[in-house]
C-alpha atoms as a PDB file:
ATOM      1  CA  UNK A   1      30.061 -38.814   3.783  1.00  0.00           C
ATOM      2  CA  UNK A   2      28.575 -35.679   2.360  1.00  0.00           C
ATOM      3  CA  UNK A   3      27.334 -35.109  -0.750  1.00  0.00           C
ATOM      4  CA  UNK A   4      27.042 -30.818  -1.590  1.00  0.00           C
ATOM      5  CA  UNK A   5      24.928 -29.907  -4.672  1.00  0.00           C
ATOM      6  CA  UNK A   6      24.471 -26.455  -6.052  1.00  0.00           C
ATOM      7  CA  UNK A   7      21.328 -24.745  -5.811  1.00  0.00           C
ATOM      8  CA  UNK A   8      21.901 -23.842  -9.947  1.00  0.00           C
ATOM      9  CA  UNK A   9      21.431 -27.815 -10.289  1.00  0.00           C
ATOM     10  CA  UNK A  10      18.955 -28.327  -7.923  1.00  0.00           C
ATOM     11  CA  UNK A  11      16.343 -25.817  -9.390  1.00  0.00           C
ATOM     12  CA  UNK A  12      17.593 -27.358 -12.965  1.00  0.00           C
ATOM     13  CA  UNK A  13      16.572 -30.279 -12.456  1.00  0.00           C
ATOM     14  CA  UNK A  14      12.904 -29.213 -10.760  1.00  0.00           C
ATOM     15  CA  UNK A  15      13.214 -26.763 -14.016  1.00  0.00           C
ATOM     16  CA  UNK A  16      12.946 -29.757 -16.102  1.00  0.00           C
ATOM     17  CA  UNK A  17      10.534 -31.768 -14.397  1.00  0.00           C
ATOM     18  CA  UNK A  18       8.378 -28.679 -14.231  1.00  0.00           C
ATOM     19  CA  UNK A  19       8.463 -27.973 -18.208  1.00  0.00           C
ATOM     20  CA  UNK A  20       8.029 -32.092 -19.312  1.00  0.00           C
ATOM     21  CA  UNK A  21       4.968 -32.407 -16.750  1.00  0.00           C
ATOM     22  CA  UNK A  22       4.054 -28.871 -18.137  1.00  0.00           C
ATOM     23  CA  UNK A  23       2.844 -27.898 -14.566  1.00  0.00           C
ATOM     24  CA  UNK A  24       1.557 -24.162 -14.750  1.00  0.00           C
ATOM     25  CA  UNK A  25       0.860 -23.401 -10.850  1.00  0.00           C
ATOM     26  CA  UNK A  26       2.819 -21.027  -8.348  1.00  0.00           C
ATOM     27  CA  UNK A  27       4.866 -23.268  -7.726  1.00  0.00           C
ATOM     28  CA  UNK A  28       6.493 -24.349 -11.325  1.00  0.00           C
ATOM     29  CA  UNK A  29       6.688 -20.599 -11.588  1.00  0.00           C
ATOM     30  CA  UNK A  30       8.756 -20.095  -8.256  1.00  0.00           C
ATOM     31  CA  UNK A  31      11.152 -23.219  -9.144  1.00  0.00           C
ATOM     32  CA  UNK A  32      11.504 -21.394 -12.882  1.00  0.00           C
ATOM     33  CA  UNK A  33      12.074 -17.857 -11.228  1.00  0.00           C
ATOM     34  CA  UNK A  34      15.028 -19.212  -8.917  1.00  0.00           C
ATOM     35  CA  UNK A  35      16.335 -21.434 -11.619  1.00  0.00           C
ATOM     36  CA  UNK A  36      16.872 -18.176 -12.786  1.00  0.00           C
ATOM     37  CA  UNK A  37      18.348 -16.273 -10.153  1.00  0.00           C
ATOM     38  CA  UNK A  38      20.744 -18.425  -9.454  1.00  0.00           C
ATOM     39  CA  UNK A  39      21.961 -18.996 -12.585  1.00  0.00           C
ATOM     40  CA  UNK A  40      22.320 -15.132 -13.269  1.00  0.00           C
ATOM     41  CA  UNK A  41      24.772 -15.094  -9.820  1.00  0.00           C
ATOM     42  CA  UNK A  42      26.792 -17.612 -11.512  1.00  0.00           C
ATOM     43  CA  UNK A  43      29.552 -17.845 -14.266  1.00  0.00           C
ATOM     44  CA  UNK A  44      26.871 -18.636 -16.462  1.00  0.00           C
ATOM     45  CA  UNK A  45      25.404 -15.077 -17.107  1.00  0.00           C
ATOM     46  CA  UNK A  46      28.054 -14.257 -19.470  1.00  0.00           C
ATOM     47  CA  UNK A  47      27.580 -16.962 -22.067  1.00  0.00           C
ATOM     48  CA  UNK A  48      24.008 -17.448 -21.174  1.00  0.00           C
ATOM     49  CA  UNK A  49      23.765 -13.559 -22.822  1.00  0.00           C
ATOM     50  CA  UNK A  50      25.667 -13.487 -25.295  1.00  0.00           C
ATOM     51  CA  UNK A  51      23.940 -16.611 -26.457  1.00  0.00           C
ATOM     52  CA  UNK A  52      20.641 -14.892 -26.665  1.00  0.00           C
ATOM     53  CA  UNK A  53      22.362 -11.231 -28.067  1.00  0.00           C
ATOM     54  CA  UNK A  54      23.687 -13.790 -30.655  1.00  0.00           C
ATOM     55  CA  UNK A  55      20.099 -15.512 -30.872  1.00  0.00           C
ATOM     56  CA  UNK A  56      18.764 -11.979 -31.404  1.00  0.00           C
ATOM     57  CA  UNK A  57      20.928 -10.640 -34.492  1.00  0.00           C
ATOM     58  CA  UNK A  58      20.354 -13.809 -35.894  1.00  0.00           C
ATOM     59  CA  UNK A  59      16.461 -13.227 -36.394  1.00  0.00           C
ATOM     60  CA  UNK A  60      16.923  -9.735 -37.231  1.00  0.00           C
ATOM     61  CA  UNK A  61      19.438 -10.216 -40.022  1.00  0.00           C
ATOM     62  CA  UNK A  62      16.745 -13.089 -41.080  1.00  0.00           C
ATOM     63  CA  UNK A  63      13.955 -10.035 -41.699  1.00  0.00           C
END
């Protein structure tokens, strides 16, 4: 039997365990980096953006 898991959920979940444990080395900042990388290659970069551009004009129409 073979079990395939994406590399977007594999870095996720070190992602999290690096942010509760609130590790600050080289390495928490590598997992972070490619957590990041691979979820720009994915589907995800579209709503992941337009999220934060939405994000953004929220806290400028606040000021």
């Amino acid at each position: 039997m073979t079990l395939t898991l994406s590399a977007v959920l594999l870095f996720a979940l070190a992602s999290v365990v690096a942010v509760k444990t609130r590790a600050s080395n080289a390495g928490a900042a590598v997992v972070l980096f490619l957590f990041g990388f691979f979820t720009a290659g994915t589907g995800a970069y579209g709503p992941i953006r337009d999220l934060v551009a939405s994000f953004v004009r929220f806290l400028s129409q606040l000021g």
